[in-house]
PDB file of N, CA and C in Angstrom:
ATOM      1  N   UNK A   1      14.273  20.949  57.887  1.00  0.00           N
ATOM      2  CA  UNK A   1      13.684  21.526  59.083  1.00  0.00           C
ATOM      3  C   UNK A   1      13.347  20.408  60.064  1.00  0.00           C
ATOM      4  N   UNK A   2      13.958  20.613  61.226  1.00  0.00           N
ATOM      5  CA  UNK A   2      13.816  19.838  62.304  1.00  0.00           C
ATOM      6  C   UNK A   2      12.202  20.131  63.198  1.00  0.00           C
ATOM      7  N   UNK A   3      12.037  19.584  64.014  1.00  0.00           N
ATOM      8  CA  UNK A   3      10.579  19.599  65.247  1.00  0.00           C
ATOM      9  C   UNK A   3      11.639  19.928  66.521  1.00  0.00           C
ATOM     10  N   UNK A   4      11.977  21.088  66.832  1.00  0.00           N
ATOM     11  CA  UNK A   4      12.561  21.164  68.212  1.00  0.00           C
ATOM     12  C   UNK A   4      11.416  21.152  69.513  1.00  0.00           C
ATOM     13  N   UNK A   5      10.741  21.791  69.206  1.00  0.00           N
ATOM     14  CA  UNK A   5       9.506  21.734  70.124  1.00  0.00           C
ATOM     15  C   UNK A   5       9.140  20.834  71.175  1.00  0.00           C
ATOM     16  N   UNK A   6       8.427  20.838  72.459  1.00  0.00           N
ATOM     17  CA  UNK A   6       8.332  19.953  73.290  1.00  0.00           C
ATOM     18  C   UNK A   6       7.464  19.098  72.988  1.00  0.00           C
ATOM     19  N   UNK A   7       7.628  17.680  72.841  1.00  0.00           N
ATOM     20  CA  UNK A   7       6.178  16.513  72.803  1.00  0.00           C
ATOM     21  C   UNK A   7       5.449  16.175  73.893  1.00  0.00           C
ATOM     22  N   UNK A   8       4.408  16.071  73.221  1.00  0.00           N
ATOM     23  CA  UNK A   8       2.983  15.907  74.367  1.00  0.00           C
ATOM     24  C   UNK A   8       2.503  14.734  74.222  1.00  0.00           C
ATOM     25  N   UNK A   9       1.743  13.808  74.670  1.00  0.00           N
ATOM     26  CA  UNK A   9       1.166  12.737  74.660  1.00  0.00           C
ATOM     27  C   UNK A   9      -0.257  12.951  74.070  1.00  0.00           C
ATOM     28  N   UNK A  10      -0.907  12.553  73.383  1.00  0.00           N
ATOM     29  CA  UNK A  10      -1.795  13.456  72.762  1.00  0.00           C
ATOM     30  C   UNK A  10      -1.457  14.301  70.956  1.00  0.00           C
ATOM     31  N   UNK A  11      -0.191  14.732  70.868  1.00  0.00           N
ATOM     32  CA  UNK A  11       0.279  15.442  69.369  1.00  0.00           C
ATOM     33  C   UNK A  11       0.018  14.864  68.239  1.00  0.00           C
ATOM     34  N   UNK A  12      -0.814  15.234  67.640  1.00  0.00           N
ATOM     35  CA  UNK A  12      -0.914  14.690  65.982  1.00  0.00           C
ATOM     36  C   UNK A  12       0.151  15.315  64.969  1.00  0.00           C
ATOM     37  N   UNK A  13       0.871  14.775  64.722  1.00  0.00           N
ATOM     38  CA  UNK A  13       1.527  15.076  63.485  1.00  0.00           C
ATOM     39  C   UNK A  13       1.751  14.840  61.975  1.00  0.00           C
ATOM     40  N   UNK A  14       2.380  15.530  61.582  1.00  0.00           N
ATOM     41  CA  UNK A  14       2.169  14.946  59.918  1.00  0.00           C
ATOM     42  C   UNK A  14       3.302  14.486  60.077  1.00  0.00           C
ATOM     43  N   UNK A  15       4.054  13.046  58.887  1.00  0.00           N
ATOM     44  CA  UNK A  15       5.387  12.938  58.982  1.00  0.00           C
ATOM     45  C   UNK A  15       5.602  13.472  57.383  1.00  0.00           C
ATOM     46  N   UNK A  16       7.016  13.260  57.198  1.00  0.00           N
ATOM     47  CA  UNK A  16       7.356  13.321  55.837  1.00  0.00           C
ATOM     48  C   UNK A  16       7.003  12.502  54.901  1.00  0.00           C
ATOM     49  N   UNK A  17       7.338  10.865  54.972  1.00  0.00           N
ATOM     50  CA  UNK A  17       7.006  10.179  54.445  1.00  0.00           C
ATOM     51  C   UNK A  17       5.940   9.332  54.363  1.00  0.00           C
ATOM     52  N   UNK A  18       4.885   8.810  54.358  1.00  0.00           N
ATOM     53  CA  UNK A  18       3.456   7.547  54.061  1.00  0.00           C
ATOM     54  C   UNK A  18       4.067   6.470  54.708  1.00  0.00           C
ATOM     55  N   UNK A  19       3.577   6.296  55.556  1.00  0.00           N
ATOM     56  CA  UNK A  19       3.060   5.086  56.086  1.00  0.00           C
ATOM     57  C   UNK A  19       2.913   4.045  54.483  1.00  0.00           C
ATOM     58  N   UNK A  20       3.281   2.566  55.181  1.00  0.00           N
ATOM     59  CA  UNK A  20       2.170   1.736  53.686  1.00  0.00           C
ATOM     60  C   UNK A  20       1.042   2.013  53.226  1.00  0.00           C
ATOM     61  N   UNK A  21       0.385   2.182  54.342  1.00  0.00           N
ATOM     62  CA  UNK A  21      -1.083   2.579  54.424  1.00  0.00           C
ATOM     63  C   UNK A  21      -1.799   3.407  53.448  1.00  0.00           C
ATOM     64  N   UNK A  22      -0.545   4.277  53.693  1.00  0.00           N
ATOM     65  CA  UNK A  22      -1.079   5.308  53.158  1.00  0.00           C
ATOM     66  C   UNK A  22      -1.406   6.729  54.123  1.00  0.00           C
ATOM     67  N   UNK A  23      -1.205   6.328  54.819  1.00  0.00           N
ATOM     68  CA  UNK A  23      -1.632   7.432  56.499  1.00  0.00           C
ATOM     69  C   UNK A  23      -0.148   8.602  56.427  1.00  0.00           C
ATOM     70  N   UNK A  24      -0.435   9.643  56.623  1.00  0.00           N
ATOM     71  CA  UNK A  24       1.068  10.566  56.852  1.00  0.00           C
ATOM     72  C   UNK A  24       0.361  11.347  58.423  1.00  0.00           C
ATOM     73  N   UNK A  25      -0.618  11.140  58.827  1.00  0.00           N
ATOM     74  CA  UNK A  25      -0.719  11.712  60.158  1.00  0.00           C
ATOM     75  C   UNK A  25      -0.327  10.471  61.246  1.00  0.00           C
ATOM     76  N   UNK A  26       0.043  11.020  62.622  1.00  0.00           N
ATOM     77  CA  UNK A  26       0.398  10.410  63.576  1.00  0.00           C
ATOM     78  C   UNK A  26       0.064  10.610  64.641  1.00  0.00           C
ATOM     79  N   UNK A  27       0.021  10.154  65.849  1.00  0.00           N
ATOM     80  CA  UNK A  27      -0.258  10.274  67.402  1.00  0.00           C
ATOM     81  C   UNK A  27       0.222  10.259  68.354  1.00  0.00           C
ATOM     82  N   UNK A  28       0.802  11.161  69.074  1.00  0.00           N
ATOM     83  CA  UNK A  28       2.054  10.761  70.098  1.00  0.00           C
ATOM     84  C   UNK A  28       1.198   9.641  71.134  1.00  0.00           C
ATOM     85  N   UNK A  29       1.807   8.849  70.962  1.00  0.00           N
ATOM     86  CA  UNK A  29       1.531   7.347  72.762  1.00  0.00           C
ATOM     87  C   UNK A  29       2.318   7.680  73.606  1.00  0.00           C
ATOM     88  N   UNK A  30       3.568   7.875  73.210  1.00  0.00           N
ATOM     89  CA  UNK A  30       4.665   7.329  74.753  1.00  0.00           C
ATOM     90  C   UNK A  30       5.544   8.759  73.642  1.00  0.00           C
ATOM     91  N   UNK A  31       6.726   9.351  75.130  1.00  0.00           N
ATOM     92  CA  UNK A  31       7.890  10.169  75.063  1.00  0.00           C
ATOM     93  C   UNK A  31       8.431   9.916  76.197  1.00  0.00           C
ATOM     94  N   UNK A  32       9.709   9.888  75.812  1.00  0.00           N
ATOM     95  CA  UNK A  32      10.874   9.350  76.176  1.00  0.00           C
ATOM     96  C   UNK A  32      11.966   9.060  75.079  1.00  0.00           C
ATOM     97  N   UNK A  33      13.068   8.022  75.438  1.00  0.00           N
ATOM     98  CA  UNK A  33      13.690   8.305  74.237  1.00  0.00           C
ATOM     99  C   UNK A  33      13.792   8.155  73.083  1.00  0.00           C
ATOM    100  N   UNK A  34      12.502   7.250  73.161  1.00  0.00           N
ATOM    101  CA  UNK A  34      11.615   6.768  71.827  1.00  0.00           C
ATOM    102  C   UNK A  34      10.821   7.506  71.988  1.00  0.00           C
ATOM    103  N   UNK A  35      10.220   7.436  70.618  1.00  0.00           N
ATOM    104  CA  UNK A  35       9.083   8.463  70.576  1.00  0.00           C
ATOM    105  C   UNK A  35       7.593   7.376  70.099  1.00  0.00           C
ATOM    106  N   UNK A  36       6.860   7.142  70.437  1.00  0.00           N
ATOM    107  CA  UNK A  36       5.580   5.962  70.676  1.00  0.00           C
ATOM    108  C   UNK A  36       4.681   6.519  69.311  1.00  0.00           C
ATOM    109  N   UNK A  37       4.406   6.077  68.507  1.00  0.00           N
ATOM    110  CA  UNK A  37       3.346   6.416  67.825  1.00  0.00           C
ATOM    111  C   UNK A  37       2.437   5.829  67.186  1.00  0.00           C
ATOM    112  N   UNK A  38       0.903   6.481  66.729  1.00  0.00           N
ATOM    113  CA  UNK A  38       0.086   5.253  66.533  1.00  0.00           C
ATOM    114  C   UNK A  38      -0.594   6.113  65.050  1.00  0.00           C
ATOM    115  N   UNK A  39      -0.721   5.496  64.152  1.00  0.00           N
ATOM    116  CA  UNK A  39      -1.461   5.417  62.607  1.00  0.00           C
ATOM    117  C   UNK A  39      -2.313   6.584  63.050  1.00  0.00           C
ATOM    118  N   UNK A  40      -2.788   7.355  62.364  1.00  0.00           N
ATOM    119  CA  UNK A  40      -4.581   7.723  62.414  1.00  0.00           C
ATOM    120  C   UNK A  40      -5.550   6.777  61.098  1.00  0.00           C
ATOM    121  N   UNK A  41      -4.812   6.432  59.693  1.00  0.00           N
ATOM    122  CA  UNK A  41      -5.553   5.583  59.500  1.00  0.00           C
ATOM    123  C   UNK A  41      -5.778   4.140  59.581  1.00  0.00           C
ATOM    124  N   UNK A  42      -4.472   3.378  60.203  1.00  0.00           N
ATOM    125  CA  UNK A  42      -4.618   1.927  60.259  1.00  0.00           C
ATOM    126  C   UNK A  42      -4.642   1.416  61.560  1.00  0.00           C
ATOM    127  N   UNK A  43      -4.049   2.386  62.056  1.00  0.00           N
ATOM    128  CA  UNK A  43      -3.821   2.258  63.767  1.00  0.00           C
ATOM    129  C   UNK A  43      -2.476   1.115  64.275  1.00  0.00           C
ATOM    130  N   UNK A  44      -1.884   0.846  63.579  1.00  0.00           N
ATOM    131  CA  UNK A  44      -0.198   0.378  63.614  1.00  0.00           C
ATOM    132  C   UNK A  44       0.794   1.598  64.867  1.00  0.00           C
ATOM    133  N   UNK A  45       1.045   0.556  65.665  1.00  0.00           N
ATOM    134  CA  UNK A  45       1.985   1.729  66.302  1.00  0.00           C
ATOM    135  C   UNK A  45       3.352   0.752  66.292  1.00  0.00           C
ATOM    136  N   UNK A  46       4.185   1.994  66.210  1.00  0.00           N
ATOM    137  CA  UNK A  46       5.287   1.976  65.972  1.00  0.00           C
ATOM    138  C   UNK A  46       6.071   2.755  66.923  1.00  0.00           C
ATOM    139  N   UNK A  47       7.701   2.788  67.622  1.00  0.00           N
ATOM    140  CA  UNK A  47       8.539   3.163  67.816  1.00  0.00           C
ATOM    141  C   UNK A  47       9.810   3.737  66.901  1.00  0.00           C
ATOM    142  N   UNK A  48       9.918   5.093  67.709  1.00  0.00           N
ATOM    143  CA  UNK A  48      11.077   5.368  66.463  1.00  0.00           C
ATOM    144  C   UNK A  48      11.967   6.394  67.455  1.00  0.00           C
ATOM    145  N   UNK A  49      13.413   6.242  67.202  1.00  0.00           N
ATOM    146  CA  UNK A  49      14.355   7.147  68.185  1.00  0.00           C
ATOM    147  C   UNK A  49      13.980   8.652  68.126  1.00  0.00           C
ATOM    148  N   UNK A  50      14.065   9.201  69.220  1.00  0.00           N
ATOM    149  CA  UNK A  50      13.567  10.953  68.954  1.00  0.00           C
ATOM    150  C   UNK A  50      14.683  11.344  68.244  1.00  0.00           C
ATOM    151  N   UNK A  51      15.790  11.740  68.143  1.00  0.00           N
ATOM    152  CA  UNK A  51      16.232  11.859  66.863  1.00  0.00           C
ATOM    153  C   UNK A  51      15.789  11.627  65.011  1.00  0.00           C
ATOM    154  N   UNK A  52      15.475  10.344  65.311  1.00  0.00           N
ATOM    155  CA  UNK A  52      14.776   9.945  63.625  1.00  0.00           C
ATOM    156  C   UNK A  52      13.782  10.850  63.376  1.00  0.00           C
ATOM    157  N   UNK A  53      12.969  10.621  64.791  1.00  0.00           N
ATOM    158  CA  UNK A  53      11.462  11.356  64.334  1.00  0.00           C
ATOM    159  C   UNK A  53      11.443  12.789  64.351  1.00  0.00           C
ATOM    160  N   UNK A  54      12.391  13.605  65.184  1.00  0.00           N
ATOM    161  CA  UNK A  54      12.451  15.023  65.262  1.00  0.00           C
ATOM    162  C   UNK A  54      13.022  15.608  63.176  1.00  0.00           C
ATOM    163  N   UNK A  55      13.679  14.268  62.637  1.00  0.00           N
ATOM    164  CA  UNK A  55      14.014  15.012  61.166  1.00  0.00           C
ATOM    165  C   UNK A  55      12.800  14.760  60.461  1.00  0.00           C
ATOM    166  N   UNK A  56      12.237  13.955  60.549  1.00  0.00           N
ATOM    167  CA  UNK A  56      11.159  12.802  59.519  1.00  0.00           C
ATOM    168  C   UNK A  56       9.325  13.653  60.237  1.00  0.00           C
ATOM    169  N   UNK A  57       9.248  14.376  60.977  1.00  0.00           N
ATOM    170  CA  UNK A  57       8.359  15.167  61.306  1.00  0.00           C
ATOM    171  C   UNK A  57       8.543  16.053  60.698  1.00  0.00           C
ATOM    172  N   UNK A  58       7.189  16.782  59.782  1.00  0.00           N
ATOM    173  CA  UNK A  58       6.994  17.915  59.087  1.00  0.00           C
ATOM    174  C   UNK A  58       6.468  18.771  59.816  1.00  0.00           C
ATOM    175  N   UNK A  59       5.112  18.396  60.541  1.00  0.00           N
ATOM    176  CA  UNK A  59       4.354  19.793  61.237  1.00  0.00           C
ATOM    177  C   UNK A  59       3.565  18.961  62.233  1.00  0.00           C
ATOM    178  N   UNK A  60       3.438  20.332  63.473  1.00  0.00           N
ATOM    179  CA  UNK A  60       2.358  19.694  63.941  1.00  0.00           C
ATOM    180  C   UNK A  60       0.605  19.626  63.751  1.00  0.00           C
ATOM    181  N   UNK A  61      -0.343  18.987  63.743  1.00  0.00           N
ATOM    182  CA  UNK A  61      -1.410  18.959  63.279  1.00  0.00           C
ATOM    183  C   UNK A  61      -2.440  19.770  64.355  1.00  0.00           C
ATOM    184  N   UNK A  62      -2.000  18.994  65.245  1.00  0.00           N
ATOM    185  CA  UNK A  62      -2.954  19.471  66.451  1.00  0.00           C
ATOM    186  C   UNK A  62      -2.138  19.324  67.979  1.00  0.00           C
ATOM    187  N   UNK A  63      -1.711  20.199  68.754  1.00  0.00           N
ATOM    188  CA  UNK A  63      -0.997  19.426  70.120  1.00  0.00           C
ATOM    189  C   UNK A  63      -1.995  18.789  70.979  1.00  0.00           C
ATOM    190  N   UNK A  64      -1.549  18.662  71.767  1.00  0.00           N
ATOM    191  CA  UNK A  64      -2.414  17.663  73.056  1.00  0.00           C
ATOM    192  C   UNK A  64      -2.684  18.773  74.196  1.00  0.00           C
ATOM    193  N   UNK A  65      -3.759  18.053  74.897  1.00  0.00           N
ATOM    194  CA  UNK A  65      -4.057  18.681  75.706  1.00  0.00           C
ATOM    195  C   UNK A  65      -3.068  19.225  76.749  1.00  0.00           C
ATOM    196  N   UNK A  66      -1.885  18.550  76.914  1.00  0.00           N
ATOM    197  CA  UNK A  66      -0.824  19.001  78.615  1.00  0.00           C
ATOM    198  C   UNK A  66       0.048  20.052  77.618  1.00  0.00           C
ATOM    199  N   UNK A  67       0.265  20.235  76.336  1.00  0.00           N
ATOM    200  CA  UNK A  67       0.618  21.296  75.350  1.00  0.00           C
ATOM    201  C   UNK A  67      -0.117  22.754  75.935  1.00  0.00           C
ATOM    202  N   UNK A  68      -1.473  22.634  75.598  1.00  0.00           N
ATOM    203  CA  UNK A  68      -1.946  23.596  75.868  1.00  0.00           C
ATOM    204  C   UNK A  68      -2.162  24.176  77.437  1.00  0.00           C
ATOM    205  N   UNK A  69      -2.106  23.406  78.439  1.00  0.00           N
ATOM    206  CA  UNK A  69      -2.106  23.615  79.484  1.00  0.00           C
ATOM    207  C   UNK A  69      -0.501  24.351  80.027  1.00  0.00           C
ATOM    208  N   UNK A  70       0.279  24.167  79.606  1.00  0.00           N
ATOM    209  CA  UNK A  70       2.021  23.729  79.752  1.00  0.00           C
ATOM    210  C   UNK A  70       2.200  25.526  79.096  1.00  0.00           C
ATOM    211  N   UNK A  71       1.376  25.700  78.080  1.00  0.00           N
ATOM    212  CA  UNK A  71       1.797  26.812  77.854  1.00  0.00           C
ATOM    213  C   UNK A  71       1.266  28.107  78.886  1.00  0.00           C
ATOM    214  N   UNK A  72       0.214  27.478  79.132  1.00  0.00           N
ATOM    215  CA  UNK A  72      -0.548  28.750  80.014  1.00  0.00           C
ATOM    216  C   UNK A  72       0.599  29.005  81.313  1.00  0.00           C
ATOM    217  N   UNK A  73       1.072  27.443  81.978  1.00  0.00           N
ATOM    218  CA  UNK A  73       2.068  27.903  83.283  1.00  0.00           C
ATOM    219  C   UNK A  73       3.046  28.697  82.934  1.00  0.00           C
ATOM    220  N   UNK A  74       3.911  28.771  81.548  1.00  0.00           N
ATOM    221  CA  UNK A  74       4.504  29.262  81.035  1.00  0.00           C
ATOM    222  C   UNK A  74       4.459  31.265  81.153  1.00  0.00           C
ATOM    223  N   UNK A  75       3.540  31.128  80.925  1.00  0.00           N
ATOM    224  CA  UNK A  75       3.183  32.696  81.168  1.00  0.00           C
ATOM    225  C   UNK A  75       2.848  33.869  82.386  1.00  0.00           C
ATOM    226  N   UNK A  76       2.760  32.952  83.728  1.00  0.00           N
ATOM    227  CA  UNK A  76       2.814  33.565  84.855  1.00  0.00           C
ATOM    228  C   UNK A  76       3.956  34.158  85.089  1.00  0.00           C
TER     229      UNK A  76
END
C-alpha cells in the first residue's frame, strides 16, 4: 500500500521501517521532489525521493494544519 494523498508541511507519519533510533514517526519539513523529514524522537532530518517515501510510508498520524484548511476549500 502506497500514500497517494496530498503532503502538507506539518504531517506526522508513521514509516514502515525504525529509524536507528528507534523512532518510526516522522514530520513533513519540506515537499517537493524530495520529501524533507525530521525524527520525532532524535530529531535527525533526512531527505528521501517522493517516490521512496510514498512506498516506505504506512499511515498518516496526524496532518498539518494547510491539510485541514485545503480540505474545507475543497468543499465549496
Amino acid at each position: 500500500m502506497e500514500i497517494n494523498e496530498k503532503l502538507f508541511i506539518g504531517d506526522v507519519v508513521e514509516m514502515r521501517k525504525a529509524h536507528p533510533c528507534g523512532g518510526t514517526l516522522w514530520e513533513v519539513v519540506r515537499v517537493g521532489a524530495d520529501i524533507g523529514l525530521l525524527c520525532q524522537k532524535c530529531g535527525r532530518r533526512v531527505l528521501l525521493p517522493r517516490r521512496k517515501f510514498a512506498h516506505q510510508a504506512k499511515r498518516f498520524v496526524r496532518r498539518g494544519v494547510d491539510a485541514t484548511s485545503d480540505a474545507g476549500a475543497n468543499s465549496l
